[in-house]
Each structure stands twice: as structure tokens, then as C-alpha cells.
N, C-alpha and C. Protein backbone atom coordinates (compact mmCIF):
# COMPACT_ATOMS: atom_id res chain seq x y z
N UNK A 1 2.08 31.55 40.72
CA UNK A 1 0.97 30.71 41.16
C UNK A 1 0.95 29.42 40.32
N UNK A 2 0.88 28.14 41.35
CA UNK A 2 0.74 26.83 40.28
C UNK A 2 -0.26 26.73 39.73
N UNK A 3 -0.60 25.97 38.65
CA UNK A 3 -1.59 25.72 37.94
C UNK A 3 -2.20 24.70 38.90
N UNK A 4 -3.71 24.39 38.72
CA UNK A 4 -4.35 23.29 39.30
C UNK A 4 -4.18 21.79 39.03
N UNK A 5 -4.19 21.02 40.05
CA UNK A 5 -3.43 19.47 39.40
C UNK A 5 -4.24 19.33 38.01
N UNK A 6 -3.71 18.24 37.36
CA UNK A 6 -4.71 18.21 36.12
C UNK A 6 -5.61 17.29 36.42
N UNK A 7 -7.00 17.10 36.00
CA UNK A 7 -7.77 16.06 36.19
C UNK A 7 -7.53 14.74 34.54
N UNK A 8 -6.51 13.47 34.90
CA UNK A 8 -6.24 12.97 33.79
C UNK A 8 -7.65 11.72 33.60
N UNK A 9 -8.34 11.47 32.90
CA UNK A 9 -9.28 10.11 33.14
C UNK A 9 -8.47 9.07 31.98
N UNK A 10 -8.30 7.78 32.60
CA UNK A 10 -7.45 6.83 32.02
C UNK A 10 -8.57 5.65 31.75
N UNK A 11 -7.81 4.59 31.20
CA UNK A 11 -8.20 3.46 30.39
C UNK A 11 -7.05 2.18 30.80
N UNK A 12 -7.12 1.55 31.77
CA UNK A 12 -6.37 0.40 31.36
C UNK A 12 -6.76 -0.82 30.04
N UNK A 13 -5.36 -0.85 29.22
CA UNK A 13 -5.91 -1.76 27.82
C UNK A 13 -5.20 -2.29 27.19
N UNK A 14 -5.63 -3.74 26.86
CA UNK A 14 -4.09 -4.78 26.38
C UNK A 14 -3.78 -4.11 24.91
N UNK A 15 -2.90 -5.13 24.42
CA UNK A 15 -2.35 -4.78 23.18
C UNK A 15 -2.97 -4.34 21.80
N UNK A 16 -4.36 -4.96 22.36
CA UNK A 16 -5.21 -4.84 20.62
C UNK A 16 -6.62 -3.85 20.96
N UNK A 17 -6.24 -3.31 21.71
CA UNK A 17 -7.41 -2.27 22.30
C UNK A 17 -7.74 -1.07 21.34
N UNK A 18 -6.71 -0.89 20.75
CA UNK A 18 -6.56 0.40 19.77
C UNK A 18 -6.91 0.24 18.17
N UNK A 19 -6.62 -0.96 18.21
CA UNK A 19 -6.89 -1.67 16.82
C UNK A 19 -8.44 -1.96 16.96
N UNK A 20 -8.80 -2.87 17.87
CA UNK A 20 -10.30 -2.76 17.71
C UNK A 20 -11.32 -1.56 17.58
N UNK A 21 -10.48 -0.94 18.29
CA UNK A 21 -11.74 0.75 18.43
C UNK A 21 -11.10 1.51 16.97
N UNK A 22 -10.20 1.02 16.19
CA UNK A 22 -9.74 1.68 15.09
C UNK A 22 -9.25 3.22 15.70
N UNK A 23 -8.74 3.15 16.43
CA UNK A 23 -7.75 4.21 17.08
C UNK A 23 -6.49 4.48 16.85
N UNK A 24 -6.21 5.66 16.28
CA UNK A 24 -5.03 5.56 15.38
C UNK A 24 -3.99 6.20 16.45
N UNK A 25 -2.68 5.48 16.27
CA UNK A 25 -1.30 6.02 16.84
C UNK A 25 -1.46 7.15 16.25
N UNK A 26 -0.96 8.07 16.44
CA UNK A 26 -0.32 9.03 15.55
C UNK A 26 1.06 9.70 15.31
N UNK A 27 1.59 9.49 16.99
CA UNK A 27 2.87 9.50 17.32
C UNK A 27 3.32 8.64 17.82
N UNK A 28 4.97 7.87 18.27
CA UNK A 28 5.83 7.60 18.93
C UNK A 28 5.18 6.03 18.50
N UNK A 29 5.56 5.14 19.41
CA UNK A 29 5.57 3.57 19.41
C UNK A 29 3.74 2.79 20.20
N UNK A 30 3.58 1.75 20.01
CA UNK A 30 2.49 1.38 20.61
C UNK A 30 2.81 0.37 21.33
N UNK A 31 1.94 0.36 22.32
CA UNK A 31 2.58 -0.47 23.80
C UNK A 31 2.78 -2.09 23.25
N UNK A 32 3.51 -2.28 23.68
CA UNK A 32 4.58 -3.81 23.76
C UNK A 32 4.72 -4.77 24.64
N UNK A 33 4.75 -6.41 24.84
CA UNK A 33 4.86 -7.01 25.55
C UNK A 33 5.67 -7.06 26.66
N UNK A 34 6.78 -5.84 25.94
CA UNK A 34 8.01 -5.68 27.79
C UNK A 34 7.46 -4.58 28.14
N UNK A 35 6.12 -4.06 28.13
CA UNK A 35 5.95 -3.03 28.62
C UNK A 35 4.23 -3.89 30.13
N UNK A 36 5.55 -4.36 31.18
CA UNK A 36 5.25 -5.41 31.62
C UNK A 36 4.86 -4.53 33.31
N UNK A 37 4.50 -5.41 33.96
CA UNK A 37 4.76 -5.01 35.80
C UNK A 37 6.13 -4.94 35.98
N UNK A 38 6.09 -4.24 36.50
CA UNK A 38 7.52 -4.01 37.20
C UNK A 38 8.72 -3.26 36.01
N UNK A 39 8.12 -2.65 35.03
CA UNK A 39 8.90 -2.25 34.13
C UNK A 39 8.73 -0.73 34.51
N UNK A 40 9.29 0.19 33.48
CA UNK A 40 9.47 1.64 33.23
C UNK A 40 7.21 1.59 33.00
N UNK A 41 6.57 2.65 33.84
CA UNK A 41 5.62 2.89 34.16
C UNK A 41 5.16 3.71 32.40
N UNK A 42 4.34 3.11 31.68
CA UNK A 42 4.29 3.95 30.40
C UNK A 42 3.08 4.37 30.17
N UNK A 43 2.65 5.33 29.02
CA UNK A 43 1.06 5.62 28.41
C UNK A 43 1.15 5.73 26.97
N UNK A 44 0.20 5.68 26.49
CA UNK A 44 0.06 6.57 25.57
C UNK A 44 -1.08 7.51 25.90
N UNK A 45 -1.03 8.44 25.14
CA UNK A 45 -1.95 9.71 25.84
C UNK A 45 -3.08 10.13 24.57
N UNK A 46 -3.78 10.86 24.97
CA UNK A 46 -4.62 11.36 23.60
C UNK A 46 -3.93 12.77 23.42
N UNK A 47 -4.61 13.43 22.54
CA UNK A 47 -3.92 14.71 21.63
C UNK A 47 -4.12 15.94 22.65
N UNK A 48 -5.29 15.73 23.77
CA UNK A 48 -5.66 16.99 24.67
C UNK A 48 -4.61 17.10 25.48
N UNK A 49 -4.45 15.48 26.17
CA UNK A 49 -3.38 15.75 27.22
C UNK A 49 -1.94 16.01 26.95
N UNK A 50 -1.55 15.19 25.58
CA UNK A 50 -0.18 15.58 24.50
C UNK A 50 -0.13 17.28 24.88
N UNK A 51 -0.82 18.16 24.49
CA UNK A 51 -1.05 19.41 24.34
C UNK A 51 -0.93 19.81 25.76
N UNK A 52 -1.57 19.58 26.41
CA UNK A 52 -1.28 19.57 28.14
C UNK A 52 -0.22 19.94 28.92
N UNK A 53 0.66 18.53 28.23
CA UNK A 53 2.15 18.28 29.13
C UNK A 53 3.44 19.19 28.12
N UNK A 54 2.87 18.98 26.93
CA UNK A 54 3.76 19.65 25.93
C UNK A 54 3.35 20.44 25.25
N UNK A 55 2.76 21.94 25.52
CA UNK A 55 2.52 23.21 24.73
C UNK A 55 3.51 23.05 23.13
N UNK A 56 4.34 22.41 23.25
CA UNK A 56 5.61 22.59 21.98
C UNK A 56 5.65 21.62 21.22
N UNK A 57 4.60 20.29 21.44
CA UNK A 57 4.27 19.49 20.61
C UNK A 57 5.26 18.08 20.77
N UNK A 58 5.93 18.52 21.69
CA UNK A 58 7.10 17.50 22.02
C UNK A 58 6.57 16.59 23.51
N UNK A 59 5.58 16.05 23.37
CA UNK A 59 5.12 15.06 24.10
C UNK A 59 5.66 13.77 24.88
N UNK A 60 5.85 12.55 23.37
CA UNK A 60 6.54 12.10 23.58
C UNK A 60 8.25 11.81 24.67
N UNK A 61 7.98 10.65 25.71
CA UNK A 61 9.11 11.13 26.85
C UNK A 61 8.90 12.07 27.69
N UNK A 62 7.98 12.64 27.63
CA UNK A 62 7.57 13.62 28.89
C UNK A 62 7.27 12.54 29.81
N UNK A 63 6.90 13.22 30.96
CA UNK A 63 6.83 12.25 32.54
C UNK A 63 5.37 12.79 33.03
N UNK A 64 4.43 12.10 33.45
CA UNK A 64 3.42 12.62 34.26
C UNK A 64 3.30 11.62 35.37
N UNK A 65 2.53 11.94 36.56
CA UNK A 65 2.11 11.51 37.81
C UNK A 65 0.85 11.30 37.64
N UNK A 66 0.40 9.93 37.91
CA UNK A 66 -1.01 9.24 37.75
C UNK A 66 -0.94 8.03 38.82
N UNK A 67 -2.30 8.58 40.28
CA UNK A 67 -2.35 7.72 41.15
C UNK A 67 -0.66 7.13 41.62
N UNK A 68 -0.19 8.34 41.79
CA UNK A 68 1.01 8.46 42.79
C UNK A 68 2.23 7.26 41.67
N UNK A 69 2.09 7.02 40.49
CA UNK A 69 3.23 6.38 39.50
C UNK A 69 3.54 7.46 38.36
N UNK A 70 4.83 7.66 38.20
CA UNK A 70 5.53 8.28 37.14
C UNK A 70 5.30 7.27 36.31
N UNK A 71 4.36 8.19 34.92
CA UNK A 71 4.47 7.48 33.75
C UNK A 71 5.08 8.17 32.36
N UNK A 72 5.63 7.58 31.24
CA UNK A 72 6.37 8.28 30.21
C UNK A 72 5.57 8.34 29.31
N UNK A 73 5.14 9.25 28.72
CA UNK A 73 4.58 9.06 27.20
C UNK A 73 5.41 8.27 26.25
N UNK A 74 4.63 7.15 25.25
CA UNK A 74 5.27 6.55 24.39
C UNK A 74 4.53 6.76 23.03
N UNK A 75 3.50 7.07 23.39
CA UNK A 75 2.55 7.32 22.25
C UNK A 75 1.55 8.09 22.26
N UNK A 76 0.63 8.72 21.20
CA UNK A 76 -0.33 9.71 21.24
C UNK A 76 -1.19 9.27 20.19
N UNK A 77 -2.55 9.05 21.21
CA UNK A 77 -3.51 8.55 20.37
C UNK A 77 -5.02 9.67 19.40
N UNK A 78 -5.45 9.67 18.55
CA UNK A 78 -6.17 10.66 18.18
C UNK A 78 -7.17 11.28 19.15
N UNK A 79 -7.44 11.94 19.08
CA UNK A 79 -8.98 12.70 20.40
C UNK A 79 -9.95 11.99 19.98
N UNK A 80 -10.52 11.62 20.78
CA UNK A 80 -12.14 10.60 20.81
C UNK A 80 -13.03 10.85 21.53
N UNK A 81 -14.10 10.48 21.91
CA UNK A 81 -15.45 10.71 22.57
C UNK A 81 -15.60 9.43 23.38
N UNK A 82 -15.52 10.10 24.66
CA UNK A 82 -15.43 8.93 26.20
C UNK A 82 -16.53 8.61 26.49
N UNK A 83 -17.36 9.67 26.73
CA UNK A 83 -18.56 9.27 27.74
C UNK A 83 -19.89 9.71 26.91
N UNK A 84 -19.35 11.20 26.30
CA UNK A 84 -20.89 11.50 25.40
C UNK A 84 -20.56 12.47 24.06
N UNK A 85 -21.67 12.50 23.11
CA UNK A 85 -21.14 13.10 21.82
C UNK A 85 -20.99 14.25 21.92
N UNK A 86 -21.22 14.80 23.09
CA UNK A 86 -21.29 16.04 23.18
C UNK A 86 -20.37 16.59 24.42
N UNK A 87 -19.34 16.10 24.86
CA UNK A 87 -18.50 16.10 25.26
C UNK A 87 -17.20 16.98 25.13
N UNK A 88 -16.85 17.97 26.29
CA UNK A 88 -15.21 18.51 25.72
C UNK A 88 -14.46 17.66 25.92
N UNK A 89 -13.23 17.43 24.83
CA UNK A 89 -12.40 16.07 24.49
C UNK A 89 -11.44 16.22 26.23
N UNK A 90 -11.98 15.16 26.88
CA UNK A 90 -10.69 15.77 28.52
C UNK A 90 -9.56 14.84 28.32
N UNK A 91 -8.73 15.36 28.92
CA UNK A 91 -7.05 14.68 29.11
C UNK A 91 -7.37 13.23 29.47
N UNK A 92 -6.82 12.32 28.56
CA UNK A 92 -6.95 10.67 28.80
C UNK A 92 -5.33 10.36 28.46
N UNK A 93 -5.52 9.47 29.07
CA UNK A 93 -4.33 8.62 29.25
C UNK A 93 -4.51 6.68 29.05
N UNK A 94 -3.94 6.19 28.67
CA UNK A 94 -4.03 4.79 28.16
C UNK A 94 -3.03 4.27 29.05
N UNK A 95 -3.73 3.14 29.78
CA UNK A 95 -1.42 2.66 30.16
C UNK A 95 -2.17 1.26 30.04
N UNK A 96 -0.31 0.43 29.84
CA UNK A 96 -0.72 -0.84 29.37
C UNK A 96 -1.46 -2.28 30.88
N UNK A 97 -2.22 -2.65 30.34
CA UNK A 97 -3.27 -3.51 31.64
C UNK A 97 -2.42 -4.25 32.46
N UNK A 98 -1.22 -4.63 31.64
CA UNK A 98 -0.06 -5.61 32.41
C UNK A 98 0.47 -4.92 33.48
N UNK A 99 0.43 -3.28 33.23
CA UNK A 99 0.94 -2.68 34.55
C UNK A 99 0.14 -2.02 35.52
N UNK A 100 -1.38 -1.73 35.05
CA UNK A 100 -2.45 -0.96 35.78
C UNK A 100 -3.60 -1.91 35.84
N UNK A 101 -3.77 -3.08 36.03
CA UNK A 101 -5.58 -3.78 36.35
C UNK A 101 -5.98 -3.09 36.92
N UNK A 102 -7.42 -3.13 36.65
CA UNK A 102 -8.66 -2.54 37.45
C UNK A 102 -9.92 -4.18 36.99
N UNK A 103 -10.10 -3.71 38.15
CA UNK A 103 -10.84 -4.87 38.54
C UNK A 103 -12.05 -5.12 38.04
N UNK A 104 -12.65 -3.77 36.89
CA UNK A 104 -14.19 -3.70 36.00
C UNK A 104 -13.39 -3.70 35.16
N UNK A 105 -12.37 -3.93 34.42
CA UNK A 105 -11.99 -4.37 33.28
C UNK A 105 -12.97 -4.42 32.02
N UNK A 106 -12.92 -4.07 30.91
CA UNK A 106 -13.85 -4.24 29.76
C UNK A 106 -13.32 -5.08 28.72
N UNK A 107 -14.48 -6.23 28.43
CA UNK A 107 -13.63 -7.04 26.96
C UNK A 107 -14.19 -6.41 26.01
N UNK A 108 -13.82 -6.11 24.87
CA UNK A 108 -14.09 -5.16 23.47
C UNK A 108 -14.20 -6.82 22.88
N UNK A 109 -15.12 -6.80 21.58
CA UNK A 109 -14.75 -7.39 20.26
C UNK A 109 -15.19 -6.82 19.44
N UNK A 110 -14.64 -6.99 18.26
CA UNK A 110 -14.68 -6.70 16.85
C UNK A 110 -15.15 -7.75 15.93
N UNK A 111 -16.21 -7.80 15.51
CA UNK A 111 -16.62 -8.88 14.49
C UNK A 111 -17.64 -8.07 12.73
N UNK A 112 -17.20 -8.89 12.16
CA UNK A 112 -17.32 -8.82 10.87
C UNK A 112 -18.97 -8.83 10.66
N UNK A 113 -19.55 -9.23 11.47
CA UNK A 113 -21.02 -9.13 10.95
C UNK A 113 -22.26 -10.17 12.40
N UNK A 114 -22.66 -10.20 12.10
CA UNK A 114 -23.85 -10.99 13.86
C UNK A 114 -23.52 -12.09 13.41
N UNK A 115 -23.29 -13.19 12.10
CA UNK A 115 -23.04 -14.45 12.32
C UNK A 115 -21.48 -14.86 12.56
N UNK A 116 -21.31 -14.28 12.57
CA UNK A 116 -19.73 -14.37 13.17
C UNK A 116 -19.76 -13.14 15.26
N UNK A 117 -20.80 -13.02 15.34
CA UNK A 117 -20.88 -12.58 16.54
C UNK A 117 -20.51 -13.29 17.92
N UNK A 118 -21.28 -14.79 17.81
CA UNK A 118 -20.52 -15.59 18.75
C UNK A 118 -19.46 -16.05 18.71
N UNK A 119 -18.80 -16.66 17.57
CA UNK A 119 -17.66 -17.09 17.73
C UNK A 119 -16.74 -16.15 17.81
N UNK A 120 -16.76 -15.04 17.28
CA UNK A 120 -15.61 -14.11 17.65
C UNK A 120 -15.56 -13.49 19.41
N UNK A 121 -16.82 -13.36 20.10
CA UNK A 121 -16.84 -13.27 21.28
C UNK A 121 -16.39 -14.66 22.18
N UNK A 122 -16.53 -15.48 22.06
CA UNK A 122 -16.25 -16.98 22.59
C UNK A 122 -14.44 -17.15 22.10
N UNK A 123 -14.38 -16.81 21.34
CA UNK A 123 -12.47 -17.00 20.96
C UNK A 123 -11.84 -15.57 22.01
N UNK A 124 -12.41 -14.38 21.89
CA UNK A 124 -11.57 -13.53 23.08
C UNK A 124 -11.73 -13.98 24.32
N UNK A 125 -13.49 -14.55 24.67
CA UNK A 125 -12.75 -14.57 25.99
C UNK A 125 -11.72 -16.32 26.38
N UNK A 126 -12.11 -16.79 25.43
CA UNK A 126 -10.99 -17.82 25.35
C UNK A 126 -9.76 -17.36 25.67
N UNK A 127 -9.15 -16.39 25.04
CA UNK A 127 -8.05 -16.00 24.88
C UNK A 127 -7.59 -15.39 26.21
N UNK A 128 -8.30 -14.96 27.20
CA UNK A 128 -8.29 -14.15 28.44
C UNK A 128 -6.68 -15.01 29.14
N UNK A 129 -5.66 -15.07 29.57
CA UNK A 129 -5.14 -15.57 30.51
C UNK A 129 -5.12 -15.50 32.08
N UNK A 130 -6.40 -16.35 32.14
CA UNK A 130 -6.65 -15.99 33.93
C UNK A 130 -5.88 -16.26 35.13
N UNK A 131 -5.03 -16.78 34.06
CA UNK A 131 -4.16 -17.13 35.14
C UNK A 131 -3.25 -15.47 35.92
N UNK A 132 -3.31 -14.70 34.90
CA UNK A 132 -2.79 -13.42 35.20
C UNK A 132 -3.53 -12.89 35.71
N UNK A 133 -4.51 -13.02 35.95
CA UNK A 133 -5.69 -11.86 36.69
C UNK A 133 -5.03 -11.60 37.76
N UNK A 134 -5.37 -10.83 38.73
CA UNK A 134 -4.96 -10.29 40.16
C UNK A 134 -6.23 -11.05 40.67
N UNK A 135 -5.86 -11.16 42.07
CA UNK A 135 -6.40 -12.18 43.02
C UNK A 135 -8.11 -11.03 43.01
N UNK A 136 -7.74 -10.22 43.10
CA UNK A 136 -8.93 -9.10 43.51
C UNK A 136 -9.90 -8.50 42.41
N UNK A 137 -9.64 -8.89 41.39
CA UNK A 137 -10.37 -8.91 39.87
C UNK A 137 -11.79 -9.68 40.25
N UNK A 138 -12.35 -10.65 40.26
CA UNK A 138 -13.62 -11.17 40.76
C UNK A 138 -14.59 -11.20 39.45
N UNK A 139 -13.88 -10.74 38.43
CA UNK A 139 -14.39 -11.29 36.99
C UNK A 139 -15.86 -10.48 36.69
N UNK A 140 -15.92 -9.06 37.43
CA UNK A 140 -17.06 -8.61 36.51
C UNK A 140 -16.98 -7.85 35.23
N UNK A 141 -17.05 -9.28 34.65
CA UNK A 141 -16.71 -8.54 33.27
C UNK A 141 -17.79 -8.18 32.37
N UNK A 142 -17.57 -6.91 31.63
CA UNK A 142 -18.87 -6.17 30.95
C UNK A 142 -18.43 -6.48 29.40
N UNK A 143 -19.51 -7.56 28.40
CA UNK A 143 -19.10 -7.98 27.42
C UNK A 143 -19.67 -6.92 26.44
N UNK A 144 -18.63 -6.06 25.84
CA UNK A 144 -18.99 -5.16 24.94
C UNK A 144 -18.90 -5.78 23.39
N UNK A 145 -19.72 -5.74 22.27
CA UNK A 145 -19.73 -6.62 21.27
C UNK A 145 -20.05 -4.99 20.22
N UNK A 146 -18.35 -5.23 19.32
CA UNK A 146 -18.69 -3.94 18.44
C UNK A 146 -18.88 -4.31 16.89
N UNK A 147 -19.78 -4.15 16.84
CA UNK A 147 -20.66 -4.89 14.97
C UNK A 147 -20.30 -3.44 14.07
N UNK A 148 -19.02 -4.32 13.13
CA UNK A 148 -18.34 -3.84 12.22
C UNK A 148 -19.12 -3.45 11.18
């Protein structure tokens, strides 16, 4: 008898997504600028779903199916709290934004203290390249501001 599909809940998230939330790699590599559209489909995963795909701890390079794309594990991120503190840790998956947009997209910042609150929010979304957006994005963006 097969097991039941897995239910994976994901995160599309650029390069510094992990660093701001102080989210530690723990295994394998962290996503990279050739880790582009049209490239090898990648994640990094958290420690539930690591455990998931690889009972043997050998995660890394495994293959999973997410919204009908083969993706590879490249990395494994620590277990965290998604939705509430009281939460069982569920199978997440990370893949990089260059290859998965979603159109509610979230901007994170990280700032050093409230007087440095605006300008550090005003320099990310500076930094946004809209020119990359997908035509179907429509910019509702939810400004999350995380006081260090």
C-alpha cells in the first residue's frame, strides 16, 4: 500500500531570506544566482521534510515533486514555526523566487533599531528589480519590518 501524497507547504525566497530570519543552513549549499528560470528546479527543505524524503539522513540530492516540477534538495534549513507557536513543525520546502514567483510575494527587512527603520525599508524596496517581476505579480506587496 502507498503512502499518502505528502502535504509539502513552501516559501518562495530570494537570496537573503535566510539571513534575515537568521535561519541557519545546516546542510549542503545555499541557493545561488544560477539557480535561475529555466535551470535544474532546486529547494532547500527544512529538517521535517529532510526526514521525510530521507529516513537515512541522506537528503541532500534527493528529488521531490512540487506543483507538478521535480525539485533537488540542495540544502536543509533548521525546523521553525510557520503559522503558530503551537504548531507541529510540517514539511516546508524553500525554492529559489527566480524559479517559483507567487504573486503575494513578501518583502522581509532587518533593521538595527526604529531609527534606522525607514531607511532600511526604503533601500530594499529600492533594491526590488521590477523589471523581473512577472507580468501577473500586480505588486501586492505585504511590508513586513523585523526590529532587531
Amino acid at each position: 500500500m502507498r503512502d499518502p501524497p505528502l502535504s509539502i507547504h513552501t516559501a518562495s525566497v530570494d537570496l537573503d531570506y535566510f539571513a534575515v530570519l537568521q535561519l541557519p543552513l545546516l546542510h549542503g549549499r545555499p541557493f545561488a544566482t544560477s539557480d535561475s528560470d529555466g535551470g535544474v528546479a532546486v529547494a532547500r527543505v527544512n529538517e521535517t521534510l529532510a526526514r521525510r524524503l530521507s529516513p537515512d539522513g541522506q537528503a541532500i540530492g534527493r528529488a521531490f515533486t512540487l506543483d507538478g516540477t521535480r525539485h533537488t534538495v540542495v540544502g536543509i534549513a533548521r525546523d521553525s514555526k510557520y503559522a503558530t507557536l503551537g504548531e507541529d513543525t510540517p514539511p516546508f520546502a524553500y525554492v529559489p523566487m527566480a524559479q517559483r514567483w507567487q504573486h503575494n510575494q513578501s518583502l522581509l527587512v532587518r533593521t538595527a533599531g526604529i531609527v534606522s527603520l525607514c531607511t532600511a525599508a526604503f533601500a530594499a524596496i529600492g533594491a526590488v528589480s521590477f523589471s523581473q517581476l512577472h507580468s501577473d505579480a500586480g505588486l501586492p506587496w505585504l511590508l513586513a519590518l523585523l526590529l532587531a
